[in-house]
N, C-alpha and C. Protein backbone atom coordinates (compact mmCIF):
# COMPACT_ATOMS: atom_id res chain seq x y z
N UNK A 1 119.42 55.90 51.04
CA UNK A 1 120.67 56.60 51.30
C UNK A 1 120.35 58.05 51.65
N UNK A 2 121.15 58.49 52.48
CA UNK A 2 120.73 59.67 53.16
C UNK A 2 121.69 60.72 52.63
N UNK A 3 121.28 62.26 52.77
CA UNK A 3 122.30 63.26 51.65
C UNK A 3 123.57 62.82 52.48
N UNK A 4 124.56 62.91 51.69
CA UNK A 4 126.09 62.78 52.49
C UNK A 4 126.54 63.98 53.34
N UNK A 5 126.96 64.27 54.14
CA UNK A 5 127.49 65.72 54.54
C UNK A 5 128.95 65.78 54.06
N UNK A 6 129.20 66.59 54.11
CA UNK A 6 130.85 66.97 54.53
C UNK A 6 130.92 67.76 55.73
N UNK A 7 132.41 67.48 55.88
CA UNK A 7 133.08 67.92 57.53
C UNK A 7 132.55 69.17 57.29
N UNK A 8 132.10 69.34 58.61
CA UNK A 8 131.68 70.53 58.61
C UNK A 8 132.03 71.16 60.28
N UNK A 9 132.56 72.62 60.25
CA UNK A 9 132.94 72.80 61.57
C UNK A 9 131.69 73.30 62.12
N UNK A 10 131.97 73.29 63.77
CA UNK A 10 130.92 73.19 64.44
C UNK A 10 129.89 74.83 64.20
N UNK A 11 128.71 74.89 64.12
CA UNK A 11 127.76 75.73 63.90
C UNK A 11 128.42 77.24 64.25
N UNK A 12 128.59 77.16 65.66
CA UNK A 12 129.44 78.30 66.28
C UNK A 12 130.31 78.83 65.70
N UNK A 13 131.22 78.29 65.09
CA UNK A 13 132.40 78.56 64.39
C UNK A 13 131.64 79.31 63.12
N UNK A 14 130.79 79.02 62.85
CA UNK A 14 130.73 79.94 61.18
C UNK A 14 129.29 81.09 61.19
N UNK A 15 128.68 80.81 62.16
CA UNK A 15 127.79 82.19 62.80
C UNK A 15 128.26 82.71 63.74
N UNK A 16 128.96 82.52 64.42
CA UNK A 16 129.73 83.47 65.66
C UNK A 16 129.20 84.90 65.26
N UNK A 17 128.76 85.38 65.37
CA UNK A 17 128.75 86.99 65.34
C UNK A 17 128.06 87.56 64.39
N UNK A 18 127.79 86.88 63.70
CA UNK A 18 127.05 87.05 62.46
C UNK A 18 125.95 87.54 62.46
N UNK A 19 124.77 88.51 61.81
CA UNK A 19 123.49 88.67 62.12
C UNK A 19 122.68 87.22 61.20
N UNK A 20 121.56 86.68 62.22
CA UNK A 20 120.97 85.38 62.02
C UNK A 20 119.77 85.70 61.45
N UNK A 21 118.61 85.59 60.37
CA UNK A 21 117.41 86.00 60.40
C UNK A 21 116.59 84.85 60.38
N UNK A 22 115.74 85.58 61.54
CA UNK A 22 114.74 84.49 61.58
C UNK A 22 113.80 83.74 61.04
N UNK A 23 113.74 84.91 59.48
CA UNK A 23 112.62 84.19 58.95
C UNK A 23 112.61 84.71 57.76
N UNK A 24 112.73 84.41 56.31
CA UNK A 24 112.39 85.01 55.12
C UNK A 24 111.99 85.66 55.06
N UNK A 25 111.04 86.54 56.03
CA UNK A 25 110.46 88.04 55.45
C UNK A 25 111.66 89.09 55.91
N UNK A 26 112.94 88.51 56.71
CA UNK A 26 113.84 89.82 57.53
C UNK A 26 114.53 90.01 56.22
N UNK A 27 114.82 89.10 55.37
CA UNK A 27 115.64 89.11 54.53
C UNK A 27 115.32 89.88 53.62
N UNK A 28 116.06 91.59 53.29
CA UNK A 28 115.88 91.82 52.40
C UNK A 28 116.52 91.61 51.06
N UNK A 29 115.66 91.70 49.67
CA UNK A 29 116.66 91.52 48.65
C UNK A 29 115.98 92.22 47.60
N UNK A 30 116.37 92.87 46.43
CA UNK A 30 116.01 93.50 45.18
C UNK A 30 115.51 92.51 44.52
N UNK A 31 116.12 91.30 44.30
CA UNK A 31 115.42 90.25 43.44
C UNK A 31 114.29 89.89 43.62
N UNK A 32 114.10 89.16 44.65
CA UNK A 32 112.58 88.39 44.49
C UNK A 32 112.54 88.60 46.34
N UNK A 33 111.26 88.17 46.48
CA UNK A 33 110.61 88.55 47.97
C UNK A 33 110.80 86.75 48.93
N UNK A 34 111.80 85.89 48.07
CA UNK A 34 112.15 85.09 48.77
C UNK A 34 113.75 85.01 48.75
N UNK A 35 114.53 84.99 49.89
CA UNK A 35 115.95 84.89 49.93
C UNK A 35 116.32 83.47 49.72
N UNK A 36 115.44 82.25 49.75
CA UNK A 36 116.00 80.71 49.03
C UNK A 36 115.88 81.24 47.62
N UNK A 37 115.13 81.80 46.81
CA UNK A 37 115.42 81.24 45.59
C UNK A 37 116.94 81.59 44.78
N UNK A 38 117.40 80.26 43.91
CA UNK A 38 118.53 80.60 43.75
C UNK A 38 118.99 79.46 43.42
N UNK A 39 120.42 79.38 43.55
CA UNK A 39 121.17 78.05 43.45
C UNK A 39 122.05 78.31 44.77
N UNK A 40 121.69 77.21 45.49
CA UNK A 40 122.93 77.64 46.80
C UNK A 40 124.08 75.90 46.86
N UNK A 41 125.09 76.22 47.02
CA UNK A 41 126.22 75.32 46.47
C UNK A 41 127.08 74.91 47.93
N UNK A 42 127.15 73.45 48.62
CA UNK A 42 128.44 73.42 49.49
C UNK A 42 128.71 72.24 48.44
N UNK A 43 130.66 72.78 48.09
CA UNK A 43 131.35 71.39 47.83
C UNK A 43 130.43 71.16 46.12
N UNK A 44 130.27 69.78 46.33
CA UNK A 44 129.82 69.44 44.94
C UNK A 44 128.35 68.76 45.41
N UNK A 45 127.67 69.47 46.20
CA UNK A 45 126.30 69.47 46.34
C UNK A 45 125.63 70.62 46.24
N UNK A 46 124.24 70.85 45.35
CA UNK A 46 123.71 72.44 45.67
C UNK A 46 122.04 71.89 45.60
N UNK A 47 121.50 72.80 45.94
CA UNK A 47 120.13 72.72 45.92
C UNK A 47 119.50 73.87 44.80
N UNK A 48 118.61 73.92 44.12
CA UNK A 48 118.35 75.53 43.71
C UNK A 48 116.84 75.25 43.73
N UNK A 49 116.89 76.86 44.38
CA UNK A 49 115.09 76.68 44.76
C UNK A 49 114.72 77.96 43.76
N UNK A 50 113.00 77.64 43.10
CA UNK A 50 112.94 78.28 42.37
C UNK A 50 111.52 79.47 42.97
N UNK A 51 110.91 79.96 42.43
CA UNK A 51 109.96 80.99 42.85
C UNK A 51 108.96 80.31 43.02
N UNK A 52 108.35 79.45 42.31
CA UNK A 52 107.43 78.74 42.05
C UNK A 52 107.25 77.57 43.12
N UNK A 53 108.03 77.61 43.96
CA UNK A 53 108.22 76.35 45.31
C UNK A 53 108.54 74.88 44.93
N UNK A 54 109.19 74.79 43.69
CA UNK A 54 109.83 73.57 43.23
C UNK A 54 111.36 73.31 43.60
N UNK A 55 111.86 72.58 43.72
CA UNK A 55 113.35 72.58 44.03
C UNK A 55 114.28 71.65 43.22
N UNK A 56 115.38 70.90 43.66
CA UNK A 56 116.03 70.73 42.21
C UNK A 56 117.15 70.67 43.31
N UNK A 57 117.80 68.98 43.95
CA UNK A 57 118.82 69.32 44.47
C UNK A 57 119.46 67.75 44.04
N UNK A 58 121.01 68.32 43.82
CA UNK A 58 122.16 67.43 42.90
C UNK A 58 123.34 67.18 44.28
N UNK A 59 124.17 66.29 43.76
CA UNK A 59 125.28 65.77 44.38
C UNK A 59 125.94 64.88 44.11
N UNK A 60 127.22 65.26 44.04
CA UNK A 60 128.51 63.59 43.81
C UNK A 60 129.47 63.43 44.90
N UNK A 61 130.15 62.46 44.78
CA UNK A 61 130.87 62.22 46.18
C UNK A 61 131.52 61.02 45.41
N UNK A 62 132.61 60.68 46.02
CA UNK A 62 133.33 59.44 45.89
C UNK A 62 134.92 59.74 45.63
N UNK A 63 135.95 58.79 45.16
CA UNK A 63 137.26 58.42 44.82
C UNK A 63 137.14 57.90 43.63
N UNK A 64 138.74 57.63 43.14
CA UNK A 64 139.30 57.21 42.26
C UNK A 64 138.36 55.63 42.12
N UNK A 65 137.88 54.85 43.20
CA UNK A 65 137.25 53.60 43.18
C UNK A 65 135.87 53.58 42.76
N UNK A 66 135.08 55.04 43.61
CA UNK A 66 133.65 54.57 42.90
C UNK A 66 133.10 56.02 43.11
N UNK A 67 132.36 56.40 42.24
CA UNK A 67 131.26 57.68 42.46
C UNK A 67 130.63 57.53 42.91
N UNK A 68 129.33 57.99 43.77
CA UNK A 68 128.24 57.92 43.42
C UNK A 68 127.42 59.92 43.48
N UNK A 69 126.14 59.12 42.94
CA UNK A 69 125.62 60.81 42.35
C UNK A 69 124.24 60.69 42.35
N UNK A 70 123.58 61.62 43.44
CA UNK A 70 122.09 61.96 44.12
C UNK A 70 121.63 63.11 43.15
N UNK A 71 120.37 62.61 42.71
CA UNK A 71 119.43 63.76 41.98
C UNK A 71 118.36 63.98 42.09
N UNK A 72 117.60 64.65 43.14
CA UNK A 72 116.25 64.43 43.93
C UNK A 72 115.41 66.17 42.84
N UNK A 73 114.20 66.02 43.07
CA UNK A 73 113.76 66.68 43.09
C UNK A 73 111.98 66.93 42.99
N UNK A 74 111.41 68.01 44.18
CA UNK A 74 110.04 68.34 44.43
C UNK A 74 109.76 69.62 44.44
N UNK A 75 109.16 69.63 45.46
CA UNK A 75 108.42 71.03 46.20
C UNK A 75 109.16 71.46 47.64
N UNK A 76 109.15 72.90 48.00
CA UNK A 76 109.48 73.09 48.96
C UNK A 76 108.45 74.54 49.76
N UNK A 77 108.83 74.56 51.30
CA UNK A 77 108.28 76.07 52.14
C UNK A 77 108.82 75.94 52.79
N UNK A 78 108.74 77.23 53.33
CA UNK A 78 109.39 77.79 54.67
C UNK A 78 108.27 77.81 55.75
N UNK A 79 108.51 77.82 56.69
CA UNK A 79 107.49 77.94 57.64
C UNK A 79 108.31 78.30 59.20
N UNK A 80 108.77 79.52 59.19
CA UNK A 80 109.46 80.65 60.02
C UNK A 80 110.80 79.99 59.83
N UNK A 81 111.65 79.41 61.13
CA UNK A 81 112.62 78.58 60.35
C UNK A 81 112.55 77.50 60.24
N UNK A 82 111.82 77.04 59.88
CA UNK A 82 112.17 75.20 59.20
C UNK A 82 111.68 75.69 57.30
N UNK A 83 112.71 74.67 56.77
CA UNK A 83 112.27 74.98 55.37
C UNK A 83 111.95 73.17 55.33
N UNK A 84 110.37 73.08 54.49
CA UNK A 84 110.42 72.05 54.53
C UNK A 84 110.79 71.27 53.00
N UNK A 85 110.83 69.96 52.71
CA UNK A 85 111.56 69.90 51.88
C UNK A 85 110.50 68.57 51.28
N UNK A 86 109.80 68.47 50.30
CA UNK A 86 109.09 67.24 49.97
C UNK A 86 109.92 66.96 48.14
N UNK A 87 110.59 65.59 49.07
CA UNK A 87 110.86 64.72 47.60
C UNK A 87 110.10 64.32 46.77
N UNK A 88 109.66 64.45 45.84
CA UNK A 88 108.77 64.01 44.44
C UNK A 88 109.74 62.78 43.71
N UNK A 89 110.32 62.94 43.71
CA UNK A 89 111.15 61.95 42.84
C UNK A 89 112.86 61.97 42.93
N UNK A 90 113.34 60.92 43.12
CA UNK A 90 114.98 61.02 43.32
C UNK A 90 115.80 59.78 42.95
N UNK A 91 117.05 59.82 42.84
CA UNK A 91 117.58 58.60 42.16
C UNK A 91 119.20 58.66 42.93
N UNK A 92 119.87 57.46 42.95
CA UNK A 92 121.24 57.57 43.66
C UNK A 92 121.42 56.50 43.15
N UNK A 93 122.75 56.70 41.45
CA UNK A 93 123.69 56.12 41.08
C UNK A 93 124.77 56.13 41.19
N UNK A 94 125.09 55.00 41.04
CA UNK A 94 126.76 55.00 41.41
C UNK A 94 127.59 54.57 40.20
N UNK A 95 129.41 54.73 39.83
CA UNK A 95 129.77 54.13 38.69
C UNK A 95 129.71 52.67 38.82
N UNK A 96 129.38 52.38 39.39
CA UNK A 96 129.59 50.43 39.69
C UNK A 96 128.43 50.05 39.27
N UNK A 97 127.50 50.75 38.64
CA UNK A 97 125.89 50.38 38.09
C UNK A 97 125.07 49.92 39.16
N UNK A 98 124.95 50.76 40.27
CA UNK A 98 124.28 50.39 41.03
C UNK A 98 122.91 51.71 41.18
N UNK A 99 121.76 51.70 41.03
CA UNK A 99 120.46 52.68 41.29
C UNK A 99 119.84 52.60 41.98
N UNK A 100 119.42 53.04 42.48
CA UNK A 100 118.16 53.11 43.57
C UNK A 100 117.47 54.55 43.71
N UNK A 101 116.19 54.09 43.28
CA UNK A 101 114.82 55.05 43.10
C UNK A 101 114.59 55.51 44.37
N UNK A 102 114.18 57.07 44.89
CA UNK A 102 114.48 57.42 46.13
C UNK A 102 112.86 56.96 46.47
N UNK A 103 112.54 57.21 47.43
CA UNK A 103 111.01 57.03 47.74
C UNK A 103 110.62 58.43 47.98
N UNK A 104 109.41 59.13 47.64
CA UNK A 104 108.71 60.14 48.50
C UNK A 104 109.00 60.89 49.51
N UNK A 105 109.58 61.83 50.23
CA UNK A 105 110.01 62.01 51.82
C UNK A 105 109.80 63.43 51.62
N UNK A 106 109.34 63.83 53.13
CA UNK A 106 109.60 65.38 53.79
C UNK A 106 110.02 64.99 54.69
N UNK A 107 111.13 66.51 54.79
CA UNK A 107 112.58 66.06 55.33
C UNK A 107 112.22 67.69 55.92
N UNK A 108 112.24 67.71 57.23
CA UNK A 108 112.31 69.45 57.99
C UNK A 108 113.74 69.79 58.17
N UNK A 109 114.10 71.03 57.75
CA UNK A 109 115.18 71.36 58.24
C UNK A 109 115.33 72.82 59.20
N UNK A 110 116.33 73.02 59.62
CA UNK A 110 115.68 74.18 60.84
C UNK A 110 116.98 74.91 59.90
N UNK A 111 116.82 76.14 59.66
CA UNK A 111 117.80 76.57 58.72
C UNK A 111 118.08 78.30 59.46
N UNK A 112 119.08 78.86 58.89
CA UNK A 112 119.39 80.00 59.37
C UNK A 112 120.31 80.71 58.37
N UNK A 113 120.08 82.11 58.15
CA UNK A 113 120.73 82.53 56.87
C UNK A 113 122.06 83.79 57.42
N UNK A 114 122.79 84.13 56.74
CA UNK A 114 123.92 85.02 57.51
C UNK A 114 124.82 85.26 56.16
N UNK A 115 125.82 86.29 56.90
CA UNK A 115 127.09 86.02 55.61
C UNK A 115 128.15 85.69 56.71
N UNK A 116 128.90 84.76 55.38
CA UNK A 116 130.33 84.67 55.98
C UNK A 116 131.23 84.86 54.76
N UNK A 117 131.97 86.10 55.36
CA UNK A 117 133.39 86.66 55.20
C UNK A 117 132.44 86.89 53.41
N UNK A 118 131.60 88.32 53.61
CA UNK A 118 131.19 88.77 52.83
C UNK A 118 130.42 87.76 51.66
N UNK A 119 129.72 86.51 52.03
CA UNK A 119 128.74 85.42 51.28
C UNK A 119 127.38 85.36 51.99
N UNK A 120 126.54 85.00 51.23
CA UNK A 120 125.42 84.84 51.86
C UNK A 120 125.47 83.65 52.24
N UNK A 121 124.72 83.13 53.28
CA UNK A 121 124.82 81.54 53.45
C UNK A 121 123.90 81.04 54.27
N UNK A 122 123.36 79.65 53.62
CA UNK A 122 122.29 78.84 54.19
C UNK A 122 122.50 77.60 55.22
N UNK A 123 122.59 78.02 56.38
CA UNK A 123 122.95 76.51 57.13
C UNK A 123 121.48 75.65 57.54
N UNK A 124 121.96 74.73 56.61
CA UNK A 124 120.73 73.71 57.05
C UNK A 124 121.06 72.49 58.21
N UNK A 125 120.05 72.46 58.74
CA UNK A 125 120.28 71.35 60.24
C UNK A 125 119.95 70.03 59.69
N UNK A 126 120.31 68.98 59.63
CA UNK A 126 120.22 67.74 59.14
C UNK A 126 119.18 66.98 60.06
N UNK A 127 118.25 66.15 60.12
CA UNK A 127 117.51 65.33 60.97
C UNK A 127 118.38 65.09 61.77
N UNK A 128 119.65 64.47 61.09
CA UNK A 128 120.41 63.69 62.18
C UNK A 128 121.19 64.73 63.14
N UNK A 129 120.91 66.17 63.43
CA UNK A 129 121.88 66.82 63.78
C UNK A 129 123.06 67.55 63.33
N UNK A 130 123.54 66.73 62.29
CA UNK A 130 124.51 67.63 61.61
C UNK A 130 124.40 68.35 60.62
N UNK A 131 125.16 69.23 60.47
CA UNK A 131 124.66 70.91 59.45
C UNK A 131 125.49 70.68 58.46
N UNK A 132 124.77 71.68 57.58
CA UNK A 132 125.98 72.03 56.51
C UNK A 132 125.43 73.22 56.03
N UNK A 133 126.61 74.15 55.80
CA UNK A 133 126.38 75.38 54.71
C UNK A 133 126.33 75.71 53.58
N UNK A 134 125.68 75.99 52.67
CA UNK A 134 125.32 76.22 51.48
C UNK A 134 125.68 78.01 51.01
N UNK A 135 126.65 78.58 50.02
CA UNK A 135 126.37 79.69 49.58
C UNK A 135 125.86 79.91 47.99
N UNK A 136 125.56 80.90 48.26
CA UNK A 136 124.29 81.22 46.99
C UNK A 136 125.82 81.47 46.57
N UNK A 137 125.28 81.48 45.02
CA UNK A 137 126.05 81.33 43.97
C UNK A 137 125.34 82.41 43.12
């Protein structure tokens, strides 16, 4: 099973004008000398990346009929913009007692950081093309 997205409007629409950085070193910050680490949140999915290049990413989704709920977590880098993403271990239950053990995967994403309407924010590019935004929390 692949991460779920949500609707998400088209790329343009939420960088329009925005300054884009190309690469984790443009990013400045007081905290730490990487702008992923953190907890960054779309909806009821977040990822949080830590200093140490481990990651830690959650998610639920569903109706009144059935949940289900993704809990992956490995290692991660950046490498200008693609952040890459290696699964170590992951699981996707559902309330209907259904599991499935994720397998192993690196997953590239081509990512780009900005604010919108005064947030910081992570748009990640999906294999399949479609994005989604993440703000730090």
């Amino acid at each position: 099973m692949r991460r779920a997205l949500l609707a998400v409007l088209p790329i343009s629409l939420f960088f329009a004008g925005l300054p884009v950085l190309a690469n984790a070193h443009d990013y400045p910050t007081p905290v730490s000398q990487n702008p992923f680490e953190g907890t960054w949140r779309s909806g009821n999915f977040a990822f949080t990346f830590y200093g140490n290049g481990r990651y830690v990413y959650v998610g639920v989704m569903g109706n009144s009929a059935m949940t289900s709920r993704i809990s992956e977590q490995g290692t991660y880098s950046v490498v200008g913009n693609v952040l890459l993403v290696k699964r170590e271990r992951g699981v996707v239950t559902t309330s209907a007692n259904y599991r499935r053990d994720l397998p192993v995967e690196t997953t590239k994403y081509p990512w780009q950081m900005g604010r919108i309407q005064g947030h910081l924010a992570l748009q990640l590019v999906y294999p399949t093309g479609g994005a989604q935004v993440f703000y730090k929390e």
